[in-house]
Protein backbone atom coordinates (compact mmCIF):
# COMPACT_ATOMS: atom_id res chain seq x y z
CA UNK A 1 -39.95 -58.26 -11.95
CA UNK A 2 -36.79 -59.78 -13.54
CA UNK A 3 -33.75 -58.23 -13.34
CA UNK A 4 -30.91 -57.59 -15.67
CA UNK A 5 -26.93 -58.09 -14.59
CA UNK A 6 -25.64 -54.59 -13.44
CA UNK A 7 -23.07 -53.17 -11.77
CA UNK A 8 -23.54 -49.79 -9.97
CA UNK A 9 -19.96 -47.59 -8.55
CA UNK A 10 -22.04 -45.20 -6.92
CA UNK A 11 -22.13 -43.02 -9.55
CA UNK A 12 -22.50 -44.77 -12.74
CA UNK A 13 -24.39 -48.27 -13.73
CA UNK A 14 -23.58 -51.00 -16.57
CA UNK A 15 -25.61 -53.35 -17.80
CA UNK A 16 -24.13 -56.49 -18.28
CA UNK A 17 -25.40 -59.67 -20.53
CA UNK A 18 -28.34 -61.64 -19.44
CA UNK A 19 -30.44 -61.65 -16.36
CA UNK A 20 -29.63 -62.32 -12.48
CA UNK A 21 -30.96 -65.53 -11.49
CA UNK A 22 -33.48 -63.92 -9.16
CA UNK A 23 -36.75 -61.72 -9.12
CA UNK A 24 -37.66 -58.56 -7.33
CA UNK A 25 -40.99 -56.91 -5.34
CA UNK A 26 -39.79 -53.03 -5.29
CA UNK A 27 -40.00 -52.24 -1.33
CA UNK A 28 -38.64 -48.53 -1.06
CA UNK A 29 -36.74 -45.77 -2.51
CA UNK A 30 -32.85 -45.04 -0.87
CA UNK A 31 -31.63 -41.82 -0.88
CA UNK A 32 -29.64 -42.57 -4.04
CA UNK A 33 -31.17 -41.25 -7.00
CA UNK A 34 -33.20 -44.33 -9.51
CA UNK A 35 -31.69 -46.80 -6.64
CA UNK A 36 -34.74 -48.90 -4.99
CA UNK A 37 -34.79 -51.54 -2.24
CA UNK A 38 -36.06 -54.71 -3.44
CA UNK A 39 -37.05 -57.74 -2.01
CA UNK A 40 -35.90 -60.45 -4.00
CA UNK A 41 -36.56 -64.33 -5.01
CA UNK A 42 -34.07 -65.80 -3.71
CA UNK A 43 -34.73 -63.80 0.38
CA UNK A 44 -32.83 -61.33 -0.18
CA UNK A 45 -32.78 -57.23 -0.18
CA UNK A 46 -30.76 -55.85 -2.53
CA UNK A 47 -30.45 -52.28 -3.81
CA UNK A 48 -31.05 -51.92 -7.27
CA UNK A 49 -30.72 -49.28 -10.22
CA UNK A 50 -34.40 -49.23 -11.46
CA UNK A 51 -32.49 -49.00 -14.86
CA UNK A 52 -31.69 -52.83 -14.41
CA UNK A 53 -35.82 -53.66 -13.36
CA UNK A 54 -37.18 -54.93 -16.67
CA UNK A 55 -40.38 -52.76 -16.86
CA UNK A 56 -39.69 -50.54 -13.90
CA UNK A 57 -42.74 -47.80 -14.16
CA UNK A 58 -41.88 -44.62 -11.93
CA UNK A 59 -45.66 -43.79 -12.70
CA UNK A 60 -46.27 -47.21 -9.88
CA UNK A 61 -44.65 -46.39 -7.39
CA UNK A 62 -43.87 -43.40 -4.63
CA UNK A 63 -42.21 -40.43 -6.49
CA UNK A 64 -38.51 -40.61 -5.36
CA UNK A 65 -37.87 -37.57 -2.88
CA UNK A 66 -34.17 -36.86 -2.00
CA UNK A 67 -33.88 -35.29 1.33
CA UNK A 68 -31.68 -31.91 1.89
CA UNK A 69 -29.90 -33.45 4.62
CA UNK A 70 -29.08 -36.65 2.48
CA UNK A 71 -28.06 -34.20 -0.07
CA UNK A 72 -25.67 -32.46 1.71
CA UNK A 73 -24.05 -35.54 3.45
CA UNK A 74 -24.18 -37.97 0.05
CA UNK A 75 -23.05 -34.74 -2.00
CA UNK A 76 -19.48 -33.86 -3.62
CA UNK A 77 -18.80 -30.93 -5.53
CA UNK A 78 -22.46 -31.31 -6.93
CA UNK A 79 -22.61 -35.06 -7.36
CA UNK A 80 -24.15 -38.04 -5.24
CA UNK A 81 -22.44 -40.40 -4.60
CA UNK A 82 -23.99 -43.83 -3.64
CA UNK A 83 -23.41 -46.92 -2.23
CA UNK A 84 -21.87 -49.68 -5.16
CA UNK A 85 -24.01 -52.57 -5.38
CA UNK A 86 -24.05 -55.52 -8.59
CA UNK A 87 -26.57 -58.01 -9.54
């Protein structure tokens, strides 16, 4: 699936202009909510904001299930935090 430029802080994405200069095969969810593992084009795994995975379908793949201990660790004052990643 192609992929658009993004930028993820953990808590928020952006979108940026144009596409990354690779493909990706969704592999697994993380414990970050809407962030996948992807295998990508260019041999890489990357985590990725299935907001930046042009035609991303939840409906195909594994519902997304967050873990209470992942919750509690990833978890301030009510809000995950994640891991940054970018295109």
């Amino acid at each position: 699936m192609k992929v658009l430029k993004f930028t993820y802080n953990g808590i928020t994405g952006k979108l940026g202009p144009g596409a990354a200069d690779y493909e990706a095969e969704f592999l697994k969810w993380t414990d970050d909510p809407g962030i996948g593992v992807f295998s990508c084009s260019d041999g890489k795994e990357r985590k990725i904001p299935t907001c930046a995975v042009v035609g991303f379908n939840d409906d195909d793949f594994p519902k997304q299930e967050l873990s209470k201990e992942a919750l509690r660790q990833r978890s301030v004052f009510g809000i995950i935090l994640g891991e940054p990643c970018h295109s």
